[in-house]
PDB file of N, CA and C in Angstrom:
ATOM      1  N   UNK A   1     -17.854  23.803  -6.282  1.00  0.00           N
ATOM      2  CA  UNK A   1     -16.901  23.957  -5.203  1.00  0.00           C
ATOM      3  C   UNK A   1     -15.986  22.729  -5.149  1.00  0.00           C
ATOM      4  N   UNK A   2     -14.734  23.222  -4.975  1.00  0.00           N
ATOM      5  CA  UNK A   2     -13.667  21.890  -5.087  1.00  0.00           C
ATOM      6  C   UNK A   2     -14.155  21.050  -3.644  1.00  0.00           C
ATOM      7  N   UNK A   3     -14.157  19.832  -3.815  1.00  0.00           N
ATOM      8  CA  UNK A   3     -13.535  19.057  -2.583  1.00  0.00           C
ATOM      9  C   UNK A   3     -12.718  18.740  -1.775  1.00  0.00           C
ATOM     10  N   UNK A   4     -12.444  19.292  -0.537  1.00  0.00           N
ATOM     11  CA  UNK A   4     -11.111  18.670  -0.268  1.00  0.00           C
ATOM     12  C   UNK A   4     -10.698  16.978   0.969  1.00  0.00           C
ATOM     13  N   UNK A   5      -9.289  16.882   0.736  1.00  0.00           N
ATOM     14  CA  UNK A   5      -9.042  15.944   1.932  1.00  0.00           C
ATOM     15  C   UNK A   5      -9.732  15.531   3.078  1.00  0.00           C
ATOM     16  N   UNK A   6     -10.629  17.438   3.617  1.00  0.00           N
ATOM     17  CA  UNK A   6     -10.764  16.967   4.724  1.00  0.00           C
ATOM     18  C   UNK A   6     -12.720  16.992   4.343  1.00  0.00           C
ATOM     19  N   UNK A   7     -13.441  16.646   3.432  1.00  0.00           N
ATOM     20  CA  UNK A   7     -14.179  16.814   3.524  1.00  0.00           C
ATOM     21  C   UNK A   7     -14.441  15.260   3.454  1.00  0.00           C
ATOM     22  N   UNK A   8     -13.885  14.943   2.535  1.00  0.00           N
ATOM     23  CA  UNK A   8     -13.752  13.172   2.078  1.00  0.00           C
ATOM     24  C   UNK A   8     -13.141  12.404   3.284  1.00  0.00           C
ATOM     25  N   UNK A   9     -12.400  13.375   4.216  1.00  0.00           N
ATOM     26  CA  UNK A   9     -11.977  12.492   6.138  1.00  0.00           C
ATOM     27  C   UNK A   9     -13.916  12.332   6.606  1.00  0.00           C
ATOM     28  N   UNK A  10     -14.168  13.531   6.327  1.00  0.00           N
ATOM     29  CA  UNK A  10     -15.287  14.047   7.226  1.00  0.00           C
ATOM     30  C   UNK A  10     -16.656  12.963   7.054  1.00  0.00           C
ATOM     31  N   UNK A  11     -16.336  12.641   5.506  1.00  0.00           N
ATOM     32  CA  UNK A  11     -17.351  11.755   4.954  1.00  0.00           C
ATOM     33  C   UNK A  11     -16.999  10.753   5.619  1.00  0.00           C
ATOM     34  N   UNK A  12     -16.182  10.034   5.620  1.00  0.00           N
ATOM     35  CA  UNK A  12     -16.068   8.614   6.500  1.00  0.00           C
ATOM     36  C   UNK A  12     -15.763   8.652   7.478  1.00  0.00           C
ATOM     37  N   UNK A  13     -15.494   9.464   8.354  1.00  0.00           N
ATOM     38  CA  UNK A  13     -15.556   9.200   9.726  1.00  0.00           C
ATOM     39  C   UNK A  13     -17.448   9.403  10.207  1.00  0.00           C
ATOM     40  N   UNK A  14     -18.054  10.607   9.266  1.00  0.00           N
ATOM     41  CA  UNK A  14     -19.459  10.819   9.704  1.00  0.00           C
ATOM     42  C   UNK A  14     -20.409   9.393   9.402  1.00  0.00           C
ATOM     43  N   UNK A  15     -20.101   8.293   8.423  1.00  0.00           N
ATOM     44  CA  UNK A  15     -20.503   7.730   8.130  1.00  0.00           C
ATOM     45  C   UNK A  15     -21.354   6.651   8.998  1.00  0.00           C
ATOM     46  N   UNK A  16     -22.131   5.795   8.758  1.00  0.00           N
ATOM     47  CA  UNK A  16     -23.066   5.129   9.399  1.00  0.00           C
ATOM     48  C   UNK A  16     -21.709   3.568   9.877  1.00  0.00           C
ATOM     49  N   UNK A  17     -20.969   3.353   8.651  1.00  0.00           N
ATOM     50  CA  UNK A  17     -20.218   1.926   8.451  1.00  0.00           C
ATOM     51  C   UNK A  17     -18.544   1.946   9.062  1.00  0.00           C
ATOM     52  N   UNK A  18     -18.099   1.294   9.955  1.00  0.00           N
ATOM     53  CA  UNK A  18     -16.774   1.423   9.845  1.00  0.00           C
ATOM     54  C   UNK A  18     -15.521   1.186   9.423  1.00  0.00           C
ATOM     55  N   UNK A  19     -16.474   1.043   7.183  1.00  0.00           N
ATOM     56  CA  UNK A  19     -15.151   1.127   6.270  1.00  0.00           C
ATOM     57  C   UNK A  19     -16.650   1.472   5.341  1.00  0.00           C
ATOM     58  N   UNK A  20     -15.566   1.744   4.521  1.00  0.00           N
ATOM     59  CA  UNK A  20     -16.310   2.805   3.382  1.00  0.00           C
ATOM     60  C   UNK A  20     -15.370   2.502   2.026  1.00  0.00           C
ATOM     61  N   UNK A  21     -16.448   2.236   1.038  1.00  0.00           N
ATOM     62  CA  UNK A  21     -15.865   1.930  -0.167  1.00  0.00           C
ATOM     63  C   UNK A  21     -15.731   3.422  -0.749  1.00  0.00           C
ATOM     64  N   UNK A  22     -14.754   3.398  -1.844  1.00  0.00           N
ATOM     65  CA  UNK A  22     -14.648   4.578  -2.830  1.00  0.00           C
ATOM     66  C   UNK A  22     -15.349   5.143  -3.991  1.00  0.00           C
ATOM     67  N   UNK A  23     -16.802   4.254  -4.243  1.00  0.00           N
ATOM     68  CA  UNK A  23     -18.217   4.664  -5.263  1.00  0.00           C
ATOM     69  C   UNK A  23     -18.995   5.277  -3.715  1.00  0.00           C
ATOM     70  N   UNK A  24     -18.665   4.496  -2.661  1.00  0.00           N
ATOM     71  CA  UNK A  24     -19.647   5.004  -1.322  1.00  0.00           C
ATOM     72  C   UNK A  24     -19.533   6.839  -0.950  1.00  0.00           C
ATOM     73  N   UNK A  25     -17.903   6.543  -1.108  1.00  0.00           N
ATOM     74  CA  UNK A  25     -17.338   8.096  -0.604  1.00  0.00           C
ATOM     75  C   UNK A  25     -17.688   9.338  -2.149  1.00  0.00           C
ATOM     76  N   UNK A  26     -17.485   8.818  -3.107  1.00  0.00           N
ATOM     77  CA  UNK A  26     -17.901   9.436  -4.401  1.00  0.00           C
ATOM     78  C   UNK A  26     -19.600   9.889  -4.632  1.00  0.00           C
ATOM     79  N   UNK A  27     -20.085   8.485  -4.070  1.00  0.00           N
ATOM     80  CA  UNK A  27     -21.809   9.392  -4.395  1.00  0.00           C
ATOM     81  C   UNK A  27     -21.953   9.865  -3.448  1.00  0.00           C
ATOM     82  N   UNK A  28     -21.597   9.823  -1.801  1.00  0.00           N
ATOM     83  CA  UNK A  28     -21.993  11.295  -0.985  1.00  0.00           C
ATOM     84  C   UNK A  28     -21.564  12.428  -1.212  1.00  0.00           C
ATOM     85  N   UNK A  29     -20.732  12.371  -1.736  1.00  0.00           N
ATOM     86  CA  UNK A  29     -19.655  13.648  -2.094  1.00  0.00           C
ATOM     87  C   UNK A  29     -20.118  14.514  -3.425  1.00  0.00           C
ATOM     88  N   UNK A  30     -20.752  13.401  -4.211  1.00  0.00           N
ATOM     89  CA  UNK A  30     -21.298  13.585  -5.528  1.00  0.00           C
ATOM     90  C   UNK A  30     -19.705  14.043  -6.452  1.00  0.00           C
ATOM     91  N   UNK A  31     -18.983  13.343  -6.294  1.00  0.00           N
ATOM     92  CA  UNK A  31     -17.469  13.510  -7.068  1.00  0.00           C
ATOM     93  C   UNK A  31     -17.086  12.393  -7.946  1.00  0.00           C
ATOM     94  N   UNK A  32     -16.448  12.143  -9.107  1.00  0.00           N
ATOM     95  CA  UNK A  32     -16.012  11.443  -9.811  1.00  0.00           C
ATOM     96  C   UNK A  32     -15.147   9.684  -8.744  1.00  0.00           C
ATOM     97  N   UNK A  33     -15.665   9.685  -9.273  1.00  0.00           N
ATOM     98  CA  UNK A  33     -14.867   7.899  -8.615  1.00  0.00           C
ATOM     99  C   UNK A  33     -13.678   7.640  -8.692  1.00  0.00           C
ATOM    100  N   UNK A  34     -13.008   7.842 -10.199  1.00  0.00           N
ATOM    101  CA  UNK A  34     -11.772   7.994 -10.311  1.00  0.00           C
ATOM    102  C   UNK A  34     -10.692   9.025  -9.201  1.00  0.00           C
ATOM    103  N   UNK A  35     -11.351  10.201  -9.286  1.00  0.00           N
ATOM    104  CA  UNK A  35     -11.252  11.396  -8.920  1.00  0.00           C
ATOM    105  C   UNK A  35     -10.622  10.676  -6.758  1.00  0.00           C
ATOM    106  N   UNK A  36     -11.975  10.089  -6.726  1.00  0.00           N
ATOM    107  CA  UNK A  36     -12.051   9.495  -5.533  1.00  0.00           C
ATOM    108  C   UNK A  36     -11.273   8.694  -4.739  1.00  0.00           C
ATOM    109  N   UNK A  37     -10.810   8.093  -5.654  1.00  0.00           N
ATOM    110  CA  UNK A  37      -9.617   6.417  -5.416  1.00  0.00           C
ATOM    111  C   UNK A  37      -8.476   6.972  -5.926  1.00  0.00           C
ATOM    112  N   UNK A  38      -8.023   7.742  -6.542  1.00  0.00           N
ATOM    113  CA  UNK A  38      -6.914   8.648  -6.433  1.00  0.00           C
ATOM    114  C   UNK A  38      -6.399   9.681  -4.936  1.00  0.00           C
ATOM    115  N   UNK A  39      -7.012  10.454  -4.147  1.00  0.00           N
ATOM    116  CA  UNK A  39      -7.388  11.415  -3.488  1.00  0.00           C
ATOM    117  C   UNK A  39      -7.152   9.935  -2.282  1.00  0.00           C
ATOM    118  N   UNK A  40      -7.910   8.872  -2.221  1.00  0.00           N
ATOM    119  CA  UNK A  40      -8.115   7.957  -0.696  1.00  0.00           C
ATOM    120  C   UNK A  40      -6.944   7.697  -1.168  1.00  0.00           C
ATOM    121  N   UNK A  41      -6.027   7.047  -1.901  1.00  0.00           N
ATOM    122  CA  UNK A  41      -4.497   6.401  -2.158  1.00  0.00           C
ATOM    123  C   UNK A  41      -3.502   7.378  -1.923  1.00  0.00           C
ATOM    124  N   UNK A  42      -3.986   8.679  -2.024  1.00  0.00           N
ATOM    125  CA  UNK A  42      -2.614  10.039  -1.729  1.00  0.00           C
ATOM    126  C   UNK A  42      -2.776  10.027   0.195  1.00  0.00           C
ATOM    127  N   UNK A  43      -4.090  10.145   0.591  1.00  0.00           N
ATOM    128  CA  UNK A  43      -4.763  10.229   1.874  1.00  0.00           C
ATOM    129  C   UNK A  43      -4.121   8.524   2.526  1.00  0.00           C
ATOM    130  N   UNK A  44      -3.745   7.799   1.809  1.00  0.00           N
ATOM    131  CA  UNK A  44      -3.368   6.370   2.338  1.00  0.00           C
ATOM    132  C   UNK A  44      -1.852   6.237   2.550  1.00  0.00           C
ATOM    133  N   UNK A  45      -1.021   7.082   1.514  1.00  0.00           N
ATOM    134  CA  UNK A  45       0.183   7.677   1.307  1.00  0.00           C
ATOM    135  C   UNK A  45       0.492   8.429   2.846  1.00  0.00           C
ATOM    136  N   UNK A  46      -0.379   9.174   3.136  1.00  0.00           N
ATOM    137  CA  UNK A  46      -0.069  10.482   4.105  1.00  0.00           C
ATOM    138  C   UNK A  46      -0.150   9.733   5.913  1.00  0.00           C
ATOM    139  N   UNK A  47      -0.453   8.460   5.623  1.00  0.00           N
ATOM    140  CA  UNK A  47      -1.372   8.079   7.020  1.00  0.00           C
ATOM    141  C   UNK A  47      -2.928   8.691   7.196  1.00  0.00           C
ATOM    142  N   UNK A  48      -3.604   8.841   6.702  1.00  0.00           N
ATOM    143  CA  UNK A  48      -4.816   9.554   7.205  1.00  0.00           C
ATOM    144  C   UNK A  48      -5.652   8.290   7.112  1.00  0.00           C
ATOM    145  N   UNK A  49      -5.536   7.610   6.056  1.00  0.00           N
ATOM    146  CA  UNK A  49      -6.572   6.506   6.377  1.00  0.00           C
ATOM    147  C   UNK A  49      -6.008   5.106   5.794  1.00  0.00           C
ATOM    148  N   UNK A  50      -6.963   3.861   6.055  1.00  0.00           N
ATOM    149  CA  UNK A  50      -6.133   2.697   5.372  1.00  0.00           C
ATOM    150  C   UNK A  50      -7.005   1.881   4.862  1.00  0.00           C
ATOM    151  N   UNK A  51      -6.451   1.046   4.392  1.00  0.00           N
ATOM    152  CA  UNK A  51      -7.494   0.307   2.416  1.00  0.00           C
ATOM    153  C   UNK A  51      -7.264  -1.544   3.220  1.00  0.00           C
ATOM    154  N   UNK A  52      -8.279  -1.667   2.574  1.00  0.00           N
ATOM    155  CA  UNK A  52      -8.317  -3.342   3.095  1.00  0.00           C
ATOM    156  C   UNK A  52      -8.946  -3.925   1.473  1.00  0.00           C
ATOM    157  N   UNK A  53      -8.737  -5.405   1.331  1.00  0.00           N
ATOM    158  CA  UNK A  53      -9.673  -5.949   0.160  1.00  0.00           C
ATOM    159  C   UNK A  53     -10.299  -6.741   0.581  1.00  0.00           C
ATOM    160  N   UNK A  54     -11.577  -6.736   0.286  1.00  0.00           N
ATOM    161  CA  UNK A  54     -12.761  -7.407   1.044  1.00  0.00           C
ATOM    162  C   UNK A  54     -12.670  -8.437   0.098  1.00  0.00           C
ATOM    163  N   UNK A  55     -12.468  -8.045  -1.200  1.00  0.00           N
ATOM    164  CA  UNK A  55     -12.285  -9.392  -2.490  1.00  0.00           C
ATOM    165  C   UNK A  55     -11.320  -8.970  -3.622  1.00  0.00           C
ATOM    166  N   UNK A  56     -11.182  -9.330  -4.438  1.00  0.00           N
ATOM    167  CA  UNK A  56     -10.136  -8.640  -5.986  1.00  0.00           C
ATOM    168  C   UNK A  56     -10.853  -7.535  -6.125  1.00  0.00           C
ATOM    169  N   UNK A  57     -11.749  -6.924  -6.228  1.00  0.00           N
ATOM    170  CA  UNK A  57     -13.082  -5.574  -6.720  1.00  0.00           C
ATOM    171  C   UNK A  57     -13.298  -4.973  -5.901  1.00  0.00           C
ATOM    172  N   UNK A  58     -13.454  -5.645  -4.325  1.00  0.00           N
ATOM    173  CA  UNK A  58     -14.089  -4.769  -3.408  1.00  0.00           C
ATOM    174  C   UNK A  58     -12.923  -4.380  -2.484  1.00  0.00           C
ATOM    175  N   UNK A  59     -12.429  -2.621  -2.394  1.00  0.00           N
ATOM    176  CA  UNK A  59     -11.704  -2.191  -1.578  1.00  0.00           C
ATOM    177  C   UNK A  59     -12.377  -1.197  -0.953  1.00  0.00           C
ATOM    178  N   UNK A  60     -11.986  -1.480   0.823  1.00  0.00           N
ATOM    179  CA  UNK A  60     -12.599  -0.716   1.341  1.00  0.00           C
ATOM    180  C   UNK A  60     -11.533   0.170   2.130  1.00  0.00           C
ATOM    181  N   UNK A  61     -11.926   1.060   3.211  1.00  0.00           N
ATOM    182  CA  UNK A  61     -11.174   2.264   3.334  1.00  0.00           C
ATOM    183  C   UNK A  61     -11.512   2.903   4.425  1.00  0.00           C
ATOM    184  N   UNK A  62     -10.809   2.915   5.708  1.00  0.00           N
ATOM    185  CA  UNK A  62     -11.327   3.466   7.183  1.00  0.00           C
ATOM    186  C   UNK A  62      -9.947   4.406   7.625  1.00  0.00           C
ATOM    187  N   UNK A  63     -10.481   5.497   8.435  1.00  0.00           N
ATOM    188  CA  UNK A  63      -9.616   6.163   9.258  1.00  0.00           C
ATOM    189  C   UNK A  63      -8.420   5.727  10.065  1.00  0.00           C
ATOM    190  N   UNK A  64      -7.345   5.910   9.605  1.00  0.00           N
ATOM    191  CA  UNK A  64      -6.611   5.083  10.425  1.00  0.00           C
ATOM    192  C   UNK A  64      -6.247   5.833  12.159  1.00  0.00           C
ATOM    193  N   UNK A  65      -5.776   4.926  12.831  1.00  0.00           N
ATOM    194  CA  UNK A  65      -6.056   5.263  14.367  1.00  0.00           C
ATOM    195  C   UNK A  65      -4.483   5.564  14.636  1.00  0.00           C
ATOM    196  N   UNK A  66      -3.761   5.476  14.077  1.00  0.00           N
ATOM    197  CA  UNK A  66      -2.511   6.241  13.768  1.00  0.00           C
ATOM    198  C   UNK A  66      -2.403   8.066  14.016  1.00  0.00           C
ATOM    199  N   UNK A  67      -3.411   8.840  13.603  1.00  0.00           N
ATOM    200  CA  UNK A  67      -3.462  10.056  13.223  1.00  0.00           C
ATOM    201  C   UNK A  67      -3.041  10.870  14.684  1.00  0.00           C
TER     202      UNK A  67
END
C-alpha cells in the first residue's frame, strides 16, 4: 500500500518526541529513507512541516504551527 502525506503528518504528530528525524519517520512507516527525506522536503515546500539541524547529519523535522 502506497504511503501518503498524510500518513507520514500522522506519524509525527502521533509521535512520543516533538521533532522527528527522517530514518525515525521511515522505520515506523517501514518506507525507504530516501523515499522519506524527499516526501518531508516537498511537505516542507507546502508549509506542513519544518526541518531544523541539530548538527551537519542530524536533521530533524516537526509540524509546523502555521497550518
Amino acid at each position: 500500500m502506497e504511503t501518503t502525506d498524510d500518513d507520514i503528518l500522522t506519524a509525527i504528530r502521533e509521535s512520543e518526541f516533538p521533532a522527528v528525524t527522517a530514518p525515525w519517520v521511515a522505520d515506523t512507516l517501514a518506507i525507504e529513507r530516501t523515499s522519506v527525506h524527499r516526501r518531508l522536503e516537498m511537505l516542507e515546500e507546502d508549509g506542513e512541516v519544518k526541518r531544523g539541524k541539530l548538527s551537519p547529519r542530524v536533521v530533524i523535522w516537526w509540524i509546523s504551527d502555521e497550518q
